[in-house]
N, C-alpha and C. Protein backbone atom coordinates (compact mmCIF):
# COMPACT_ATOMS: atom_id res chain seq x y z
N UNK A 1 80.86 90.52 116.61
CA UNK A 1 81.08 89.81 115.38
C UNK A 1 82.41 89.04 115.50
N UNK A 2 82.49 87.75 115.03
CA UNK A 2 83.37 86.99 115.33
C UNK A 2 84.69 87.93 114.30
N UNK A 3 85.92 87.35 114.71
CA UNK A 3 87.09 87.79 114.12
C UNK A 3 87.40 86.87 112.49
N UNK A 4 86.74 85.65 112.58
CA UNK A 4 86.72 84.93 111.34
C UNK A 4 86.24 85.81 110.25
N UNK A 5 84.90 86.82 110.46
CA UNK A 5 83.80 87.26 109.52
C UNK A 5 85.15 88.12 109.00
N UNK A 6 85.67 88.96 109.69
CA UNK A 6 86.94 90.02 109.47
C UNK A 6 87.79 89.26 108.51
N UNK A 7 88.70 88.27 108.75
CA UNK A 7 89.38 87.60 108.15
C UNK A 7 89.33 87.33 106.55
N UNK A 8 88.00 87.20 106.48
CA UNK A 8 87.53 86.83 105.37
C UNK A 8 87.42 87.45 104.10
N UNK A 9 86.72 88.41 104.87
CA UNK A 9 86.73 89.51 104.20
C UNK A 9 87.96 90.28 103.92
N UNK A 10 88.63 90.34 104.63
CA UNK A 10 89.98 91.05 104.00
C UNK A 10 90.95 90.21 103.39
N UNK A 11 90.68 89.11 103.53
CA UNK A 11 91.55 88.03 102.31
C UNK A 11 90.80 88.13 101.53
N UNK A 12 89.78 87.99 101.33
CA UNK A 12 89.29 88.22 99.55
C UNK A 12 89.48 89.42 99.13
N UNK A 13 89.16 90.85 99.88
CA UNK A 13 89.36 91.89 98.97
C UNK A 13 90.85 92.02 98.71
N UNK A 14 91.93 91.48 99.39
CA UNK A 14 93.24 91.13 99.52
C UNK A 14 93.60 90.85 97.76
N UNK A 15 92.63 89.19 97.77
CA UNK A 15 92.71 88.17 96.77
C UNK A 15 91.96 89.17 95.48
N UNK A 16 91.17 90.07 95.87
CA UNK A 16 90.82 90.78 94.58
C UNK A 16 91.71 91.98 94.24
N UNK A 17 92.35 92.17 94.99
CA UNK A 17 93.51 93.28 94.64
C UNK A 17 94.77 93.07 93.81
N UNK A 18 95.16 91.48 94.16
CA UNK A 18 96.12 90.76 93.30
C UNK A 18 95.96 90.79 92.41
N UNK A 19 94.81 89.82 91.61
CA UNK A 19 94.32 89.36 90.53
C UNK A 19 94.30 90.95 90.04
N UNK A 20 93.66 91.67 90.10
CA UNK A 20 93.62 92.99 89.63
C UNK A 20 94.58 93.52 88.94
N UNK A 21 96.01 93.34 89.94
CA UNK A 21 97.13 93.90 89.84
C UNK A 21 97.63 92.92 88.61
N UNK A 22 97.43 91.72 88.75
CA UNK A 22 98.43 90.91 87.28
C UNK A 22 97.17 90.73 85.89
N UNK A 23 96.28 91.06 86.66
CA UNK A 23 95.58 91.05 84.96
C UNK A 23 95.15 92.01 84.50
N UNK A 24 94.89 93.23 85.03
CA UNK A 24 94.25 94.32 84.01
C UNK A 24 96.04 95.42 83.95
N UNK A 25 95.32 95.95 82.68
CA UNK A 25 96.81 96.52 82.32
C UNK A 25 96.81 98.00 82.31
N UNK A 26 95.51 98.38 82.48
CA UNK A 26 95.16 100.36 82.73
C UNK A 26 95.84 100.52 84.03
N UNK A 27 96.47 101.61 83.92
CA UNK A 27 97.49 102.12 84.85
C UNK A 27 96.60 102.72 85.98
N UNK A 28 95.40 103.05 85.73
CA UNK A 28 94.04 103.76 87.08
C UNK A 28 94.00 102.48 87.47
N UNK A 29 93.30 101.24 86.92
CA UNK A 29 92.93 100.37 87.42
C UNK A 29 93.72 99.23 88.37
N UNK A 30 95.08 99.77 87.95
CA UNK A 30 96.23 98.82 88.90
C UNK A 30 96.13 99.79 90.25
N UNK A 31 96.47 100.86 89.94
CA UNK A 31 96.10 102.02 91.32
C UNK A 31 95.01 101.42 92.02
N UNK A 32 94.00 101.54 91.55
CA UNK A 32 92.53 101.18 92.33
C UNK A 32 93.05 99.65 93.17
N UNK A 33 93.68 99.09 92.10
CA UNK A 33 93.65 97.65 93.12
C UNK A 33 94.98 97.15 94.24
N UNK A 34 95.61 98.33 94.08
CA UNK A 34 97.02 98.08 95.21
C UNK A 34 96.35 99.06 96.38
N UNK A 35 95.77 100.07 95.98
CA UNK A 35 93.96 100.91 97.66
C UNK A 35 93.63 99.68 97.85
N UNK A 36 92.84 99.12 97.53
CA UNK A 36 92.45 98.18 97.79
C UNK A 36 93.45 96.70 98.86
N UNK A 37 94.37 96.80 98.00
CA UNK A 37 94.97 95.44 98.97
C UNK A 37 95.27 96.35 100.40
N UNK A 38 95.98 97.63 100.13
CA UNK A 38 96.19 98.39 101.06
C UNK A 38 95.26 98.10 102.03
N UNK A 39 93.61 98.76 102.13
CA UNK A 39 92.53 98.85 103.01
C UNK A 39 92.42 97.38 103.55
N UNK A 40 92.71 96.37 102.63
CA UNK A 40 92.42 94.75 102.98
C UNK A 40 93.15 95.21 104.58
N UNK A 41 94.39 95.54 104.23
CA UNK A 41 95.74 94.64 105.17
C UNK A 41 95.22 95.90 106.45
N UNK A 42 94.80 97.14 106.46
CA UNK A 42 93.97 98.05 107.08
C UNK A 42 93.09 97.48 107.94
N UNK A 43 91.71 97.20 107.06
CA UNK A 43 91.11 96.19 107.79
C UNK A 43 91.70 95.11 108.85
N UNK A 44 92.27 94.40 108.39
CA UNK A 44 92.79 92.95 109.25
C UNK A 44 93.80 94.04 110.73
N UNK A 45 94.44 94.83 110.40
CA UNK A 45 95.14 95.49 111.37
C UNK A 45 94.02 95.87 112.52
N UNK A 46 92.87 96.58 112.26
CA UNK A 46 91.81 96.87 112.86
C UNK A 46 91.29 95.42 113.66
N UNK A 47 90.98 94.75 113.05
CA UNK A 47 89.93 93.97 113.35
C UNK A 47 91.36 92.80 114.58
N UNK A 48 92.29 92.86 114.30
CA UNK A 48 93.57 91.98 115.33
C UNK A 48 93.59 92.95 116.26
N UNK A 49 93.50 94.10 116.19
CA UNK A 49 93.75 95.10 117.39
C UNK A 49 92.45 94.72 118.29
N UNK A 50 91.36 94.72 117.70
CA UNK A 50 90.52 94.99 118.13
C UNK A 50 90.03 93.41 119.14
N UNK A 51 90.70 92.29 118.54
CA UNK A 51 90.64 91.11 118.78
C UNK A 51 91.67 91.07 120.36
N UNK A 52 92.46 91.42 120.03
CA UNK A 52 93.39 91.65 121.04
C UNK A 52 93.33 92.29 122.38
N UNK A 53 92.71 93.51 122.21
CA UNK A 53 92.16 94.14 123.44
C UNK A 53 91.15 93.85 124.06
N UNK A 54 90.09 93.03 122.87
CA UNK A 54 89.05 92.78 123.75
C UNK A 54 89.55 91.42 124.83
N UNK A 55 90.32 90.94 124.30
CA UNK A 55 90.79 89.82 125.18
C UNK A 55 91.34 90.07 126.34
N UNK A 56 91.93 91.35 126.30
CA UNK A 56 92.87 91.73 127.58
C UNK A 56 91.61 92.84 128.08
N UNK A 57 90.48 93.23 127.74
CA UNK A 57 89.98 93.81 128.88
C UNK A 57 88.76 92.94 129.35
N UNK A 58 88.48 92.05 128.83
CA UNK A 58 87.49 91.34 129.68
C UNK A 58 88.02 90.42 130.45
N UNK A 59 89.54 89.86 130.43
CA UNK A 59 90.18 88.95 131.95
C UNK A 59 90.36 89.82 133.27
N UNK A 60 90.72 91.35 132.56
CA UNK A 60 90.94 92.35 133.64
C UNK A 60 89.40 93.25 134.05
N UNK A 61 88.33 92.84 133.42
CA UNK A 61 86.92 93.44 134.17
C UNK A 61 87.54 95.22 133.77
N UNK A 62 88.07 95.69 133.02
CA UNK A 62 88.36 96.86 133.04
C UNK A 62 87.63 97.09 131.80
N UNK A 63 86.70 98.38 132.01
CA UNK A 63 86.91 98.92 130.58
C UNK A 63 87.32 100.15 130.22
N UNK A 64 88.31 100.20 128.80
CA UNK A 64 89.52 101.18 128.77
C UNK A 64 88.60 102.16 127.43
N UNK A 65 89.10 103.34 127.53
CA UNK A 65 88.48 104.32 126.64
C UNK A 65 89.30 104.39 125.52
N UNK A 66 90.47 104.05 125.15
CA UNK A 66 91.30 103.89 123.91
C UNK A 66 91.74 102.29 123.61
N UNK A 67 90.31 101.64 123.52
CA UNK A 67 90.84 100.25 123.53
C UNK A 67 90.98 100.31 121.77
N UNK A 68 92.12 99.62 121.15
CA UNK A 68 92.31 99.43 119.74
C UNK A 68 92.64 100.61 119.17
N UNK A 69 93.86 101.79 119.90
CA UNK A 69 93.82 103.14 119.46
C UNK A 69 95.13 103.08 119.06
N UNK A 70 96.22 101.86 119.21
CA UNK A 70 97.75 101.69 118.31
C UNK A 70 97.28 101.06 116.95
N UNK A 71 96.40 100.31 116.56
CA UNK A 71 96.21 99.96 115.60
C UNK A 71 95.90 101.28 114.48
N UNK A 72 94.44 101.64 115.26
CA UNK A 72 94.20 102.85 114.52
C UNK A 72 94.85 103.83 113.92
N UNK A 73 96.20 104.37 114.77
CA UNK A 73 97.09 105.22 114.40
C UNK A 73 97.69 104.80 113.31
N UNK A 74 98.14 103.14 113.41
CA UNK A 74 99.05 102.34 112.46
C UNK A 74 98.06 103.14 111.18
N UNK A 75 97.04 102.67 110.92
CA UNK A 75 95.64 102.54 109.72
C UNK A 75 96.01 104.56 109.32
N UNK A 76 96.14 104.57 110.59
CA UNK A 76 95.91 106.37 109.74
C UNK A 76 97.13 106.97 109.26
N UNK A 77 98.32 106.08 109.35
CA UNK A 77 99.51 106.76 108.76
C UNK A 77 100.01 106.06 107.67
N UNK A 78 98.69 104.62 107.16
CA UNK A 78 99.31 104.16 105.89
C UNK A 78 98.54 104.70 105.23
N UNK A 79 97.05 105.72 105.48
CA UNK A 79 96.43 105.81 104.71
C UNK A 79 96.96 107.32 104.25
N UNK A 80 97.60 107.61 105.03
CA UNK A 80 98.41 109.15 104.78
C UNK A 80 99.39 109.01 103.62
N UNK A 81 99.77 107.76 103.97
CA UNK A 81 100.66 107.77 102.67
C UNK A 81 100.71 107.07 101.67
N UNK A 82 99.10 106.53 101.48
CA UNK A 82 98.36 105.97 100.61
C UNK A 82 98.08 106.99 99.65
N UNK A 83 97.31 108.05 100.65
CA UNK A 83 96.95 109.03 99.51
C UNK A 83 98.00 110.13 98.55
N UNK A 84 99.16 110.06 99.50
CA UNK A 84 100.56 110.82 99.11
C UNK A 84 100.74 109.84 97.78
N UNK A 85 100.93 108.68 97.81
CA UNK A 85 101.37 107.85 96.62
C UNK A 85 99.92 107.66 95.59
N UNK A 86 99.22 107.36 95.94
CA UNK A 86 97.65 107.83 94.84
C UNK A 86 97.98 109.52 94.35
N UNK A 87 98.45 110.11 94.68
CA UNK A 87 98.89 112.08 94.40
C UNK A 87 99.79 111.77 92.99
N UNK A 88 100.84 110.87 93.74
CA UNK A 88 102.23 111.36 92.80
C UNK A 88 102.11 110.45 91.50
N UNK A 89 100.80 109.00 92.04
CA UNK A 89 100.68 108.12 91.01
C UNK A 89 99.71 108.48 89.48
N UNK A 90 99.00 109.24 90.45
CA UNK A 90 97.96 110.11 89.60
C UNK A 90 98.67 110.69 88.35
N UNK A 91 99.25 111.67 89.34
CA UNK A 91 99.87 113.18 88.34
C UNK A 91 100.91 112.22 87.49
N UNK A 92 101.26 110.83 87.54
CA UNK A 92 102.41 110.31 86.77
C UNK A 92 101.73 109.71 85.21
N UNK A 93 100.23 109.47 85.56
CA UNK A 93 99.46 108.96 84.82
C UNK A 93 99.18 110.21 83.69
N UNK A 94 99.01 110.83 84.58
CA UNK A 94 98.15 112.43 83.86
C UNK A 94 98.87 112.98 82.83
N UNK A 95 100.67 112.65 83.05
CA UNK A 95 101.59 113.26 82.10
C UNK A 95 102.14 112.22 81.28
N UNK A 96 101.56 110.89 81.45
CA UNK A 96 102.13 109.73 80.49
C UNK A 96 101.04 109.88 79.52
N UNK A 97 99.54 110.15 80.23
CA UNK A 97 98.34 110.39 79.22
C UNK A 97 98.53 111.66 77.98
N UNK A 98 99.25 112.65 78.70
CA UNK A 98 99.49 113.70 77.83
C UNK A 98 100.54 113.37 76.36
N UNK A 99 101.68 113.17 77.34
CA UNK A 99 102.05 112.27 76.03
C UNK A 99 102.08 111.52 75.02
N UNK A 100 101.09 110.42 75.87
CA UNK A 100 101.56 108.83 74.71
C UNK A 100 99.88 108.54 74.82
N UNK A 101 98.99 109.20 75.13
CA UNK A 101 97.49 108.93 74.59
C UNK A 101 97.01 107.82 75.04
N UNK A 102 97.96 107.09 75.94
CA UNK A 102 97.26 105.88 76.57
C UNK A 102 97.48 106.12 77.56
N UNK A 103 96.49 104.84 78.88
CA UNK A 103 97.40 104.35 80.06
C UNK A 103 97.57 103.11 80.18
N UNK A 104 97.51 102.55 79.31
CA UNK A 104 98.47 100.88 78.97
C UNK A 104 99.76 101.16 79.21
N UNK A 105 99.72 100.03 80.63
CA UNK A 105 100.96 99.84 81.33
C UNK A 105 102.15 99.28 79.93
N UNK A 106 101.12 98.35 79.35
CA UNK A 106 102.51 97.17 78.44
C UNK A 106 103.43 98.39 77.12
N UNK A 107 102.35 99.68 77.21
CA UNK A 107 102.72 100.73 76.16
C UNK A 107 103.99 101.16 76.81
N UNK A 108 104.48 101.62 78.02
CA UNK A 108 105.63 101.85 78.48
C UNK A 108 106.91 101.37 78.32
N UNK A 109 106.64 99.66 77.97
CA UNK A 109 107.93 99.26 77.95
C UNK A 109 108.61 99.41 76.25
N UNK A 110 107.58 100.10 75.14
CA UNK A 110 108.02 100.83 74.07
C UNK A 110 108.98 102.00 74.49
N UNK A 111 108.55 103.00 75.56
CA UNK A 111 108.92 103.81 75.72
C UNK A 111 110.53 103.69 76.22
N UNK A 112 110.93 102.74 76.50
CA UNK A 112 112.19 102.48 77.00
C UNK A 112 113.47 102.85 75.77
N UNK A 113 113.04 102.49 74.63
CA UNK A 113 114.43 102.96 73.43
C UNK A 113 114.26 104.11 72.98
């Protein structure tokens, strides 16, 4: 599969993570869409690694058993601390809900006086 099809796709789910982020105002739903840009930029890391090696093992006729396996690692230690920050973002929601009965972000900036 060409590297364009990749591209594409992770700029739009990219481009749907933004929009997400400046227009809806539920505090889950901004979460959901910064995973999201996250996995975009995931994706594209994958799919350049993967672009990359294949280039360097078909000039060299070699084929390697960990081809695209620095990328991967990259992908598995943002998603480690993707889910660490989805944990602490959660439980931040869970005790603003307890409190103040919403998760309207714009309700917070009441909470400031």
């Amino acid at each position: 599969m060409p590297i364009q099809y990749y591209i594409i796709l992770a700029s739009a789910l990219f481009c749907i993570g933004v929009v997400g982020v400046l227009i809806r105002r539920n505090a889950i739903i901004i979460f959901m869409c910064i995973e999201l840009m996250l996995n975009s930029v995931n994706l594209m890391l994958v799919a350049f690694s993967k672009m990359h090696y294949g280039l360097g093992s078909a000039d060299n006729k070699i084929v390697a058993v960990n081809i695209g396996t620095d990328a991967q690692l990259f992908v598995f230690f943002i998603m480690v601390v993707a889910a660490a920050e989805v944990s602490v973002g959660l439980a931040i929601i869970v005790m603003m809900y307890r409190n103040v009965h919403s998760t309207d972000v714009n309700f917070l900036n009441r909470l400031k006086n």
